[in-house]
C-alpha atoms as a PDB file:
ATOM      1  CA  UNK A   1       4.960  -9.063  15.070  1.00  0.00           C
ATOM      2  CA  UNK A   2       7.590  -6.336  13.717  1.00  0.00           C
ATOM      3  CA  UNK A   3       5.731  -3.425  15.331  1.00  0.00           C
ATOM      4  CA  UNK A   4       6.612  -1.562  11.918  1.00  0.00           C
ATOM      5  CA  UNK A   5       4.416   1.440  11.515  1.00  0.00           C
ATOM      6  CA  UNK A   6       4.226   3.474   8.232  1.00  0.00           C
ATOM      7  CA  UNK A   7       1.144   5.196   6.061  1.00  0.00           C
ATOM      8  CA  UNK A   8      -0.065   4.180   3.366  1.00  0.00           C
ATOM      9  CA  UNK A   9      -2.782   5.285   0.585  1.00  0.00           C
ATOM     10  CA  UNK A  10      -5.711   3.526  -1.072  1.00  0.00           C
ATOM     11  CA  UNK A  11      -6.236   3.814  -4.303  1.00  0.00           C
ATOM     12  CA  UNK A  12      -9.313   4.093  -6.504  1.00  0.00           C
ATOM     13  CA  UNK A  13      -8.527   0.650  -7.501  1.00  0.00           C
ATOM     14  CA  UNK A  14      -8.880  -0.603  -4.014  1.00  0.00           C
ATOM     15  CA  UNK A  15      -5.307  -1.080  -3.566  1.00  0.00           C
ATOM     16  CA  UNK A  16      -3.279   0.235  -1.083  1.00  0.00           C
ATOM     17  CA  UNK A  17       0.879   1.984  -1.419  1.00  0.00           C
ATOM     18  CA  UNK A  18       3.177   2.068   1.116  1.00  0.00           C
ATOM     19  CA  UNK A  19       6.728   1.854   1.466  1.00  0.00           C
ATOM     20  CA  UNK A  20       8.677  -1.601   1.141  1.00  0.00           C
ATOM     21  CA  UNK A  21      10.423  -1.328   4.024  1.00  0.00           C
ATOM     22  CA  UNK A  22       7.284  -0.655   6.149  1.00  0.00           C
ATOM     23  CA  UNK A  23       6.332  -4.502   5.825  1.00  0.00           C
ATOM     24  CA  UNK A  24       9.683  -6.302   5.331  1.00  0.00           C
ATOM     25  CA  UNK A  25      10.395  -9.253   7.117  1.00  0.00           C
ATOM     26  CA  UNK A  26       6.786  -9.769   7.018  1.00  0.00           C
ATOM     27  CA  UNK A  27       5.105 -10.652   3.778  1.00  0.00           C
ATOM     28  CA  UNK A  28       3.059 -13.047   4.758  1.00  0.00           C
ATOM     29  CA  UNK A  29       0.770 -11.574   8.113  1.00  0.00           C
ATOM     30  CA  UNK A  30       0.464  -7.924   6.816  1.00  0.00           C
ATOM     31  CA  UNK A  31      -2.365  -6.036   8.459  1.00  0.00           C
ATOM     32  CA  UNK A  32      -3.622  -2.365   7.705  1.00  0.00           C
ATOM     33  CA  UNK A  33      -5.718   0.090   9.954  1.00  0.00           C
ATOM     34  CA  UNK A  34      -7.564   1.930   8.631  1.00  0.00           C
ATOM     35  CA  UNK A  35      -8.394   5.934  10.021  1.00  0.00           C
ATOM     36  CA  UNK A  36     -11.376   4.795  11.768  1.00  0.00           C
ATOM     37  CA  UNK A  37      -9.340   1.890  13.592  1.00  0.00           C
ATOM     38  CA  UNK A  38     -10.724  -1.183  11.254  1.00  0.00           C
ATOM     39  CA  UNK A  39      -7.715  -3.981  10.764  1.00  0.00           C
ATOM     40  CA  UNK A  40      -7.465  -4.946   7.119  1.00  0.00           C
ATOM     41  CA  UNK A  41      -5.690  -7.809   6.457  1.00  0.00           C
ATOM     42  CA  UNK A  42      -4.138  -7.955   2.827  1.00  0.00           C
ATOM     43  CA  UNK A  43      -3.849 -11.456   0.879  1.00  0.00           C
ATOM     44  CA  UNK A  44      -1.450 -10.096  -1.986  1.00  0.00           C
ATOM     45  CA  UNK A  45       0.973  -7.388  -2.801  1.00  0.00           C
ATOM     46  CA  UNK A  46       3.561  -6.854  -5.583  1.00  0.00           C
ATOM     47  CA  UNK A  47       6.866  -4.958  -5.292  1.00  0.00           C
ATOM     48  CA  UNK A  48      10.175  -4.724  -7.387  1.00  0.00           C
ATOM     49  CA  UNK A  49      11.934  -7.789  -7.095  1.00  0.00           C
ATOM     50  CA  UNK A  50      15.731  -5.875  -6.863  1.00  0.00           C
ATOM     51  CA  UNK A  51      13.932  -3.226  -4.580  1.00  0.00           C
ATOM     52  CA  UNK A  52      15.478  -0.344  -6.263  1.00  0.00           C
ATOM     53  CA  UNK A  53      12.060   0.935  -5.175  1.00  0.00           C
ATOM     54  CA  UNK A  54      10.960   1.214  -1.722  1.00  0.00           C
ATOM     55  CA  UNK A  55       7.201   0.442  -2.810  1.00  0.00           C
ATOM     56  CA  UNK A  56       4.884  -2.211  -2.278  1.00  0.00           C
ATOM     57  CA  UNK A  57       1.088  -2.591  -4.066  1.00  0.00           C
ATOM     58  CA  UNK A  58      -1.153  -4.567  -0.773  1.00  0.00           C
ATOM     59  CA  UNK A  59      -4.225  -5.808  -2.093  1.00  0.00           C
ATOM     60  CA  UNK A  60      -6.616  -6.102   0.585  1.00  0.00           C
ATOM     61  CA  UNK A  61      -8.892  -9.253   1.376  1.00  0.00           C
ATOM     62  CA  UNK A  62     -12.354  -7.066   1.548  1.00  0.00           C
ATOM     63  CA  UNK A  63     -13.169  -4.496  -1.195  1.00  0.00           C
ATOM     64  CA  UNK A  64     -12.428  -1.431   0.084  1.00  0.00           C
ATOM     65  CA  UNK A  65     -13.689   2.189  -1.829  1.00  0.00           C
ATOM     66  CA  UNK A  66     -13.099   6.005  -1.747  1.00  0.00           C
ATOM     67  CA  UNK A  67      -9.142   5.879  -2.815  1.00  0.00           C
ATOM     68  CA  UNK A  68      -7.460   8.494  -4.866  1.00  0.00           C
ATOM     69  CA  UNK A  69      -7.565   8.449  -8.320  1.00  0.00           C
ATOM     70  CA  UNK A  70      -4.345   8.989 -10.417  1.00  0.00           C
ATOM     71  CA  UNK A  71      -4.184  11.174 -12.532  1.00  0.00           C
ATOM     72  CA  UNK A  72      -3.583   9.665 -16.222  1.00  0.00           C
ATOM     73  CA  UNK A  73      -2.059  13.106 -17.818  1.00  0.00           C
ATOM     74  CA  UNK A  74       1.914  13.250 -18.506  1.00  0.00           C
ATOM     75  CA  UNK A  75       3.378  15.939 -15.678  1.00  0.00           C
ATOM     76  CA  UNK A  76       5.825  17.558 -17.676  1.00  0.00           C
ATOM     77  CA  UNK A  77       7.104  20.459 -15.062  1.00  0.00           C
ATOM     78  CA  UNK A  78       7.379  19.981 -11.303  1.00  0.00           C
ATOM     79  CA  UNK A  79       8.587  23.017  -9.251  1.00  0.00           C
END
């Protein structure tokens, strides 16, 4: 109902990132497409509670595969 547009990225986990602001205003109805079109509707998400972040965690109602994986090694210089 917000027409709010924004990319996100699935995870290995299944899970998907996006920005906060992408879905605000509507927690409760949030609906991903995916690059071939398919409309994912997503039953959970988590975000910071003060929203110093602009991040939200969707979880998606069907299993979905292929994300990126993180990488689990300490990045110690950027740039």
């Amino acid at each position: 109902d917000t027409n709010s547009k924004g990319t996100g990225f699935l995870l290995e986990n299944g899970y998907i990132v996006t920005n906060l602001h992408v879905v605000t205003g509507k927690l409760e109805n949030i609906v991903c497409i995916s690059y071939d079109g398919q409309q994912i509707k997503c039953k959970q998400w988590y975000f910071d509670a003060n929203k110093k972040l602009d991040l939200i965690i969707l979880i998606p109602q069907i299993p979905l595969h292929g994300g990126l994986e993180l990488s689990h090694n300490e990045i110690t210089n950027i740039g």
